[in-house]
Protein backbone atom coordinates (compact mmCIF):
# COMPACT_ATOMS: atom_id res chain seq x y z
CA UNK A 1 79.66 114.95 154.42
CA UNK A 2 82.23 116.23 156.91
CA UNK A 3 81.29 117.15 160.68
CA UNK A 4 82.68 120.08 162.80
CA UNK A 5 81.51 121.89 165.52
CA UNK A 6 80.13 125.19 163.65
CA UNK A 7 81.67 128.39 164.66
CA UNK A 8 81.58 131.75 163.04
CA UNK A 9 85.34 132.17 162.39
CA UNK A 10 85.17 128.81 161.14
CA UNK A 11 82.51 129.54 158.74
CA UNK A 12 83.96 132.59 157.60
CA UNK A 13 87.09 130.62 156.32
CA UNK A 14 85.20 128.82 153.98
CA UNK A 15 86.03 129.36 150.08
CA UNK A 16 83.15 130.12 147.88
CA UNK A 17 83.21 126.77 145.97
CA UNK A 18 82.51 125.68 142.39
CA UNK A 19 80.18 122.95 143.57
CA UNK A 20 77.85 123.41 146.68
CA UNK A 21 78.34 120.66 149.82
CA UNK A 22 77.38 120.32 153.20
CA UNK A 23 78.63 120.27 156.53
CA UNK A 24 76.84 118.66 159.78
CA UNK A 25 76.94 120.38 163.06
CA UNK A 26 79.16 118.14 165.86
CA UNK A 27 77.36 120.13 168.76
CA UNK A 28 73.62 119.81 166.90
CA UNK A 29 73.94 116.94 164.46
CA UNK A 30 70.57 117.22 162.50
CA UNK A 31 71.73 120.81 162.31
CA UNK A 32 73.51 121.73 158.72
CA UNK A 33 74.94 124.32 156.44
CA UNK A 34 74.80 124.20 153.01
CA UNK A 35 77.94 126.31 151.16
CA UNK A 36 76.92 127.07 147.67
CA UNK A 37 78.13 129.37 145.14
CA UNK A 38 75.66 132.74 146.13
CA UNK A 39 76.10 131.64 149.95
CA UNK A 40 76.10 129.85 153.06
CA UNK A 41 72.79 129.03 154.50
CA UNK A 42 71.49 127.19 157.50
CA UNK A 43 69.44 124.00 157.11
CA UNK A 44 67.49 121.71 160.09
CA UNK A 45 67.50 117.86 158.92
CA UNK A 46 64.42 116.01 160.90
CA UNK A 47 61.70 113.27 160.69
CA UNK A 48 58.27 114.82 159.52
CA UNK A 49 54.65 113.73 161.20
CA UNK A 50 54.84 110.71 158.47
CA UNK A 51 58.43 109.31 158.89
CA UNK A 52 60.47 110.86 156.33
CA UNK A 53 63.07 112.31 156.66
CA UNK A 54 62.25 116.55 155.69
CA UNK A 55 64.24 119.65 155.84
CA UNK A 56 63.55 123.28 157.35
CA UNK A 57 65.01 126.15 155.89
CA UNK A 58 66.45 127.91 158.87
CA UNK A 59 67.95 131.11 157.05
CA UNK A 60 71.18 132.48 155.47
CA UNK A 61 74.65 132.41 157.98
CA UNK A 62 74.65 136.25 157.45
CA UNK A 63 71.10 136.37 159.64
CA UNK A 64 71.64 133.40 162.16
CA UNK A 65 74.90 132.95 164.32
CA UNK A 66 75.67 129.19 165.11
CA UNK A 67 74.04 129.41 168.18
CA UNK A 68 71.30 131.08 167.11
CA UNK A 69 70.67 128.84 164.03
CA UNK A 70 70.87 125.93 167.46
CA UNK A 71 68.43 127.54 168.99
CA UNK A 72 66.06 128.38 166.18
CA UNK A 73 66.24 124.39 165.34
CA UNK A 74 65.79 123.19 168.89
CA UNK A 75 62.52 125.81 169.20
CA UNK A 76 61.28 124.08 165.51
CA UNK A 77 61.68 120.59 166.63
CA UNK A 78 60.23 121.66 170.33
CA UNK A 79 56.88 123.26 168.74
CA UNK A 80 56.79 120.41 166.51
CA UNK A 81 56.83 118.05 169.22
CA UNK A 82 54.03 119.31 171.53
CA UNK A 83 51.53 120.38 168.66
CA UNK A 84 52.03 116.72 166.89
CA UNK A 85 51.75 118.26 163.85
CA UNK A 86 54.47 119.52 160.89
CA UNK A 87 54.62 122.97 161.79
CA UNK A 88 56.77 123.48 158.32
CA UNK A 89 53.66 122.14 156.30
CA UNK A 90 51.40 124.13 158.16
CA UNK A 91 53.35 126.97 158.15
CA UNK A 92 53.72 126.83 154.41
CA UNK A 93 50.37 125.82 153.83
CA UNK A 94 48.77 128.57 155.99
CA UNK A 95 50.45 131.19 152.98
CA UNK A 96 50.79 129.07 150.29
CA UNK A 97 53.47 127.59 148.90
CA UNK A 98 55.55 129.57 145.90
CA UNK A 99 57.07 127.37 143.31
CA UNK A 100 60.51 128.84 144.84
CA UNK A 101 59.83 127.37 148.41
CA UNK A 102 59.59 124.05 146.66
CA UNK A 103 62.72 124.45 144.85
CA UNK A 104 64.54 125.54 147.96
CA UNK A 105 63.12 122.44 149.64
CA UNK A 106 64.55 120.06 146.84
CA UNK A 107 67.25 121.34 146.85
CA UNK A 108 67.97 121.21 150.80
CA UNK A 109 66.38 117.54 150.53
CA UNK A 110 69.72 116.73 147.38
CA UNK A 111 67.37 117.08 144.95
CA UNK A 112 68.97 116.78 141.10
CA UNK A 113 71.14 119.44 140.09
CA UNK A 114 70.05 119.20 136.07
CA UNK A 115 66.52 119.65 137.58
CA UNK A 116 67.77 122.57 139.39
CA UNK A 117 69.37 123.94 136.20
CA UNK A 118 66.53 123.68 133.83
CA UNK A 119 63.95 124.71 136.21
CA UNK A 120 65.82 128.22 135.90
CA UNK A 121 63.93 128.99 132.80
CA UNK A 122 60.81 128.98 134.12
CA UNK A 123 61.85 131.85 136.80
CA UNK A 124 59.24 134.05 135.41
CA UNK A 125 56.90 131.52 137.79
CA UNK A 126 58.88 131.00 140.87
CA UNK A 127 56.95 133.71 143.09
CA UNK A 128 53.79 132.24 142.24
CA UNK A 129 51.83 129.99 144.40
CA UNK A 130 52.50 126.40 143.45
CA UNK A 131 49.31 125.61 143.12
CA UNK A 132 47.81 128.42 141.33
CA UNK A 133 49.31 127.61 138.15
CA UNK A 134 47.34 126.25 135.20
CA UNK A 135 48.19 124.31 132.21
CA UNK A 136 47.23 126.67 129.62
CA UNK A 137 49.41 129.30 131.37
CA UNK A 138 52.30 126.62 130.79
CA UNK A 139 51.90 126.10 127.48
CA UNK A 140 51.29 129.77 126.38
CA UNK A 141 55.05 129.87 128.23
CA UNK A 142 56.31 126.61 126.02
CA UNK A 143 55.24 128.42 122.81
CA UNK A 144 56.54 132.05 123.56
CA UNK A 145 59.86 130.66 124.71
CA UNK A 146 60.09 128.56 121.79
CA UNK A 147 59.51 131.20 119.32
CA UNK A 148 62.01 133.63 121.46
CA UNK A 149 64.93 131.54 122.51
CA UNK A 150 65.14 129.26 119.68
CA UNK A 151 65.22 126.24 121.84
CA UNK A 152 64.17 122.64 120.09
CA UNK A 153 61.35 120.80 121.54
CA UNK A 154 63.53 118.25 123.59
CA UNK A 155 65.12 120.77 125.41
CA UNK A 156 61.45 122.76 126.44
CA UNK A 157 60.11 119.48 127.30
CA UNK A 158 63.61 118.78 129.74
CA UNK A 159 62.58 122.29 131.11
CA UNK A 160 58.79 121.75 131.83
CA UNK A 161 59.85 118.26 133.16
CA UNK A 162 61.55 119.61 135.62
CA UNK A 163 58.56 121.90 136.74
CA UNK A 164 56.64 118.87 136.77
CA UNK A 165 59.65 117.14 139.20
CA UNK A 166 59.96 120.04 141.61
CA UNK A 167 55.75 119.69 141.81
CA UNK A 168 55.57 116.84 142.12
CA UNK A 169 58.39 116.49 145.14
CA UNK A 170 56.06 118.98 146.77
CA UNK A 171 53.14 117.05 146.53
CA UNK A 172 55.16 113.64 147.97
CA UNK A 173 56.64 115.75 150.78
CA UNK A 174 53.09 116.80 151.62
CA UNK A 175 53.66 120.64 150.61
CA UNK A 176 51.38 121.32 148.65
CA UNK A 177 47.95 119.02 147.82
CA UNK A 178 48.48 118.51 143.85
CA UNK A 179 50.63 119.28 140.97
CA UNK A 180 48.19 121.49 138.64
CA UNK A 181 50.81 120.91 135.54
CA UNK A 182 51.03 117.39 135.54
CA UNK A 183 48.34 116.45 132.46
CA UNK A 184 50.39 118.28 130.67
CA UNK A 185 51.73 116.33 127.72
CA UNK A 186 55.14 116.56 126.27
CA UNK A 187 56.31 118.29 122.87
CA UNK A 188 56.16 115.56 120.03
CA UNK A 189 60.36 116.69 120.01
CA UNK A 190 59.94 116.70 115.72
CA UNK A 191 62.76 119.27 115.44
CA UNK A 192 65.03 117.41 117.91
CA UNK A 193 67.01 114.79 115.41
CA UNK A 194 69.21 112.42 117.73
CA UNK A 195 72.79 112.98 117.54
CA UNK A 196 75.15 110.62 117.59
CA UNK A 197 78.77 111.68 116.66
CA UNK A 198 81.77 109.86 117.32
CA UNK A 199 85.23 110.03 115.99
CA UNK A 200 86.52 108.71 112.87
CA UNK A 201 89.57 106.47 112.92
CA UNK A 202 91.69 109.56 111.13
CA UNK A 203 90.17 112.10 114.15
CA UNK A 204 90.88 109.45 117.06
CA UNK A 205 94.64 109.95 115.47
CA UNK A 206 94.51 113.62 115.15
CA UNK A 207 92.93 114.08 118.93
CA UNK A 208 95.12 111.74 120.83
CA UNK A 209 98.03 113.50 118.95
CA UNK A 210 96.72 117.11 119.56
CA UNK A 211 96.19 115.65 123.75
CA UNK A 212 100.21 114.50 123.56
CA UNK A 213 101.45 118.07 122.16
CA UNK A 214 99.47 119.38 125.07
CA UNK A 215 100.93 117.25 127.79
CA UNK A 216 104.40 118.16 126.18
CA UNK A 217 103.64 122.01 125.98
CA UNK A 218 102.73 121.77 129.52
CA UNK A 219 106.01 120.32 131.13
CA UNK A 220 107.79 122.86 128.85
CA UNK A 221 105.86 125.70 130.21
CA UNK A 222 106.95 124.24 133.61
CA UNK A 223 110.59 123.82 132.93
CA UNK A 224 110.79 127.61 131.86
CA UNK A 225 108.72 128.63 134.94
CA UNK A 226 111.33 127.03 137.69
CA UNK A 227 113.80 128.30 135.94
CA UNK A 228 112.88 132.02 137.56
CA UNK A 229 113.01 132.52 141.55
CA UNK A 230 108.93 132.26 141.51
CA UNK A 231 109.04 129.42 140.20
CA UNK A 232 111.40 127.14 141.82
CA UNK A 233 108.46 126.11 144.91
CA UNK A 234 106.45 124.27 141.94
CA UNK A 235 107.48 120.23 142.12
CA UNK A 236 109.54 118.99 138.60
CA UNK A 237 107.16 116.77 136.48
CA UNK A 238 110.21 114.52 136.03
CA UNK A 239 108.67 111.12 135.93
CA UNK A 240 105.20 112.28 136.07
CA UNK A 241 102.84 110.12 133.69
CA UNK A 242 100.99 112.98 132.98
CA UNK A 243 101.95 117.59 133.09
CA UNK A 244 98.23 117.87 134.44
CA UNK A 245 95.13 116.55 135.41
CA UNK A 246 93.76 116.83 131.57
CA UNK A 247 95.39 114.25 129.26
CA UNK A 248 93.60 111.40 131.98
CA UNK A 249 90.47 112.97 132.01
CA UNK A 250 90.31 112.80 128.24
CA UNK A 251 91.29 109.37 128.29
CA UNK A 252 88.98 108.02 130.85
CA UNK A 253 86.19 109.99 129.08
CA UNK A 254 86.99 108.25 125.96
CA UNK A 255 87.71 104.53 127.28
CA UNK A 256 85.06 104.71 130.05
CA UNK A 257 82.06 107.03 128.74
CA UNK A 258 81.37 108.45 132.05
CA UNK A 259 79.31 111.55 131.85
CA UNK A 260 81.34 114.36 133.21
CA UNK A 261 80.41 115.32 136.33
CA UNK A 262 80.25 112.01 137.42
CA UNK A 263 83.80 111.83 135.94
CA UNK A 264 85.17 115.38 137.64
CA UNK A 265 83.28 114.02 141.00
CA UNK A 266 85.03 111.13 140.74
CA UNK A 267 86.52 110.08 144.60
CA UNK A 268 89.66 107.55 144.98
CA UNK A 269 87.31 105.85 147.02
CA UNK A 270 85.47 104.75 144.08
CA UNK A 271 88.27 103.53 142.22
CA UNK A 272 89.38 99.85 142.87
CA UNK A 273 92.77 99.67 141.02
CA UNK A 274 93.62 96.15 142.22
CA UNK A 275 89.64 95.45 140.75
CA UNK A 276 90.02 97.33 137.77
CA UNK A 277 86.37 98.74 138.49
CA UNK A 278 85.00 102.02 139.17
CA UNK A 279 82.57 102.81 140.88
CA UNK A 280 79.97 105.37 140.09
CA UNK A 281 78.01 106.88 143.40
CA UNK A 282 74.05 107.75 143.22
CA UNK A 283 74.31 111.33 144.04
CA UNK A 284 76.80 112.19 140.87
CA UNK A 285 74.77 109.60 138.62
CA UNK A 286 71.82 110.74 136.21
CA UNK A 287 70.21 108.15 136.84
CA UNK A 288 70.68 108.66 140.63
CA UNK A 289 71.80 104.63 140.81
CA UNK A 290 74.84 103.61 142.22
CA UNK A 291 76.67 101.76 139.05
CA UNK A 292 80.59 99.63 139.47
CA UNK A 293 82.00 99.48 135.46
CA UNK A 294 85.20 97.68 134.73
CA UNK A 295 87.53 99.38 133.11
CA UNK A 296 89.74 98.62 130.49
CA UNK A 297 93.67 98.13 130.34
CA UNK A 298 93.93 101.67 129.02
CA UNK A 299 91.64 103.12 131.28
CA UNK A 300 93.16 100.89 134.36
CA UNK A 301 96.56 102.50 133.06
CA UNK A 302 95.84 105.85 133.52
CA UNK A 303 94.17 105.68 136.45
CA UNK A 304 97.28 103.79 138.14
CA UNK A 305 99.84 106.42 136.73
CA UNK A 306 97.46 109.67 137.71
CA UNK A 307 97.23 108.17 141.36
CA UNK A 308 101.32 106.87 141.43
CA UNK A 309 101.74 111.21 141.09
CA UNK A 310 99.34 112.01 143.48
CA UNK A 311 101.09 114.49 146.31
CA UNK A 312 98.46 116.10 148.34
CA UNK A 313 96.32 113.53 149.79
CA UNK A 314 93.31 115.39 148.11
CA UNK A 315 90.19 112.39 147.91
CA UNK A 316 89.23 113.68 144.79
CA UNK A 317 90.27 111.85 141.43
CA UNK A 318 90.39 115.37 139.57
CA UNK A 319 90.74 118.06 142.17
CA UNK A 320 90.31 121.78 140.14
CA UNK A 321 94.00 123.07 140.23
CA UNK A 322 92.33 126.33 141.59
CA UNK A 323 90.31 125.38 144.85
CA UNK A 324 90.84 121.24 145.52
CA UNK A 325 87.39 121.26 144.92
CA UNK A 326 85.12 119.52 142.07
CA UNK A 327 86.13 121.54 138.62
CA UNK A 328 83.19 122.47 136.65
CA UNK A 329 84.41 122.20 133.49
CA UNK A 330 87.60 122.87 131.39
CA UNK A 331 85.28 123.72 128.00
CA UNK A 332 88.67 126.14 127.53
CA UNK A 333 90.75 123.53 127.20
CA UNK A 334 89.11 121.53 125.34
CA UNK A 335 88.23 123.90 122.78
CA UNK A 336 92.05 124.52 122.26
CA UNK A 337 92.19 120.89 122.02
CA UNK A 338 89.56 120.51 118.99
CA UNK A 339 91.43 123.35 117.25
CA UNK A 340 94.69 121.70 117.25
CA UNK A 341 93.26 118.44 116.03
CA UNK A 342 91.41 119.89 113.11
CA UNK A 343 87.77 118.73 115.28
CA UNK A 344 84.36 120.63 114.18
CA UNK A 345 81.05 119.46 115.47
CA UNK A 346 82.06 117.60 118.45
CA UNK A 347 81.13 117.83 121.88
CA UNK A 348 82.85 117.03 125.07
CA UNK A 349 79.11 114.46 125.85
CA UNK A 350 80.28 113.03 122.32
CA UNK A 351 83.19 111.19 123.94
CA UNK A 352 80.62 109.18 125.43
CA UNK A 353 78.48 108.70 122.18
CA UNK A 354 81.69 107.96 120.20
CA UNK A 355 82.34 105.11 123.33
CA UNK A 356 79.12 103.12 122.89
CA UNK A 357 79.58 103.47 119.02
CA UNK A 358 83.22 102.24 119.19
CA UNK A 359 81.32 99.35 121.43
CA UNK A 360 79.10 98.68 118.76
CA UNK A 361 81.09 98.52 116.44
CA UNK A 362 83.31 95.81 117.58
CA UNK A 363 80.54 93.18 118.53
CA UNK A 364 79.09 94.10 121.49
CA UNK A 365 75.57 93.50 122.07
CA UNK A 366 72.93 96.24 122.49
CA UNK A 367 72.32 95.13 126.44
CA UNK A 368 75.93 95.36 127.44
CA UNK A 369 76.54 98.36 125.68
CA UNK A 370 73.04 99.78 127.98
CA UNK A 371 74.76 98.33 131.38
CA UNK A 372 77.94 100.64 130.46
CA UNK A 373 76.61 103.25 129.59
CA UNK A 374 74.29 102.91 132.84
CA UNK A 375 71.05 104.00 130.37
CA UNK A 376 67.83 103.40 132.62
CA UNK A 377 66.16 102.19 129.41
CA UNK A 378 67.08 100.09 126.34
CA UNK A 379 65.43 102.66 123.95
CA UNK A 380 68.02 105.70 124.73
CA UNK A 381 70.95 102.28 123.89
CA UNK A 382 69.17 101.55 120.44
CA UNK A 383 70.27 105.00 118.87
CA UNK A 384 73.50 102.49 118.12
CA UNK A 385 71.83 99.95 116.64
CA UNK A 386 72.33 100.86 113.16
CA UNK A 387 76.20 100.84 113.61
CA UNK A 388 76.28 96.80 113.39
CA UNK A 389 74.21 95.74 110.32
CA UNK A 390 76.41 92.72 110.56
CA UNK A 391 75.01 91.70 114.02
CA UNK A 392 71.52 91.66 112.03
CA UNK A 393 72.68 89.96 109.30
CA UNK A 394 74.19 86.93 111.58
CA UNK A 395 70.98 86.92 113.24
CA UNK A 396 68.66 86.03 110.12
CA UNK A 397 71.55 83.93 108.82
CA UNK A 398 70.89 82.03 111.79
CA UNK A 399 67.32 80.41 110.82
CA UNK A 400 68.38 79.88 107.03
């Protein structure tokens, strides 16, 4: 999280970026902005009545100059101080927290981004109080949206869940007194078969060959582009490893199983290439634990060749070509990809089913196969488990 001293022209320079960040004031430290896609808004980081450590929304940069947003966070931490009390809880309290207050609070506290996301479809709720919602309203919601949107059960129950997360945050963080949702029992997710496609030996040959014409397209685009007087600035790939940032993300993706925004998010910093480890940070895991995976020779490979063309010093792994930032996606690209190759039915997540299956398939036991794919729980690993009969044959063999 860098630190500058916040001015307005400063501020102003900022890109609008595909992923939102933070920046600390140097003058007022527990002062911050937040930079997100819709805007820049001030935040106040501080130590509630109980300890933790809380946030106060202080208001968007458009509203509040840098001193102003100073002086509005030294008059919140001033009142705070001589009434002894959390004047944001009381504040809060005194009209009643909407579900969208909470949300704005998790998210200024780093709250989950795939909470953030499925929360959206619930929208119809966020002016509401927080606490004036009732489980049968819920429900009647769950079974409308069903029958409108299509949606299977797993994914209503992801979207309720996060209701239930964004509640219940409010309820630890003392904003509001209880979660009136959370008795609320999950869909029985009938409709939602587990999928778990991988690659067949023939469409491992077909993709890897599809990812090579690619890489080869691209340095032939390049040629012809440096051949005209706009393009003579842009660097030769001559000796490059790779045309562009995609053939190594595909490979990682399919030799490490990384999810991909923990992949895209990927920092040098995390990468030991002496180690051969990688190292996967809390705030772009799932699972929100920090996880180190060893990689393997082909993996180590490409990560040593992508960082041996590395020119601009940028800390991310995969900066997006566009801003230097974190890319989003490149769903384009890999559509184009699955066309060449002759792919239907297959995912860009599927790279990391068709991982743990390749895993499974050779030998590996169930447990290992959980620590690499940093699952929480053993059940989400066993989806595998019928891809090595023989491993269940060896073990009855054993007692005969």
């Amino acid at each position: 999280m860098p630190t500058v001293k916040l001015t307005q022209s400063y501020i102003n320079s900022l890109p609008v970026p595909e992923k939102g960040y933070w920046i600390l004031d140097e003058t007022l430290p527990c002062l911050r902005l937040y930079v997100g896609k819709h805007g820049k808004t001030y935040y106040l980081k501080y130590k509630n009545s109980k300890g933790k450590s809380d946030s106060y929304k202080i208001g968007d940069e458009k509203l509040f100059t840098p001193t102003q947003a100073r002086e509005t966070a030294k008059k919140f931490l001033a009142e705070m101080a001589v009434a002894g009390t959390d004047i944001k809880r009381e504040r809060k309290k005194a009209r009643g927290m909407t579900v969208r207050d909470l949300i704005d609070a998790y998210v200024a506290a780093g709250g989950s981004q795939f909470t953030v996301d499925m929360i959206t479809a619930l929208s119809v709720f966020f002016d509401r109080e927080a606490e004036s919602l009732t489980p049968i309203e819920i429900e009647t919601w769950r079974t409308n949206n069903k029958k409108v949107t299509g949606n299977k059960d797993s994914t209503i129950n992801k979207q309720v869940g996060a209701l239930k997360t964004i509640l219940n945050f409010g309820v630890d963080r003392e904003l509001i007194d209880h979660n009136p949702v959370a008795k609320i029992k999950k869909l029985k997710e009938i409709d939602s078969v587990a999928k778990t496609r991988y690659l067949t030996e023939d469409e491992r040959a077909r993709l890897l060959a599809a990812l090579n014409k690619y890489d080869i397209e691209q340095r032939e685009a390049r040629r012809r582009t440096r051949q005209h007087e706009k393009g003579k600035h842009l660097p030769s790939m001559e000796g490059w490893a790779f045309a562009n940032y995609f053939k190594p993300v595909i490979l990682l993706s399919l030799n490490t199983g990384i999810r991909r925004h923990a992949l895209l998010s990927l920092r040098w910093d995390d990468v030991d290439l002496e180690a051969g480890t990688v190292t996967l940070r809390a705030e772009t895991a799932k699972s929100k634990k920090t996880a180190v995976l060893p990689l393997n020779s082909m993996a180590l490979n490409v990560l040593r060749q992508w960082h041996a063309q590395r020119v601009d010093g940028n800390p991310l792994v995969f900066p997006s070509p566009q801003t230097g930032g974190i890319m989003d996606n490149c769903d384009t690209t890999f559509a184009r990809l699955l066309k060449e190759a002759g792919i239907t039915n297959f995912r860009w997540h599927d790279m990391r089913h068709d991982f743990a299956s390749r895993l499974v398939m050779a030998g590996v036991d169930l447990n290992t196969v959980r620590e690499l794919m940093t699952h929480s729980d053993i059940k989400m690993t066993l989806r595998y488990a019928h891809l090595a009969p023989e491993k269940m044959r060896e073990a009855v063999e054993k007692i005969t």
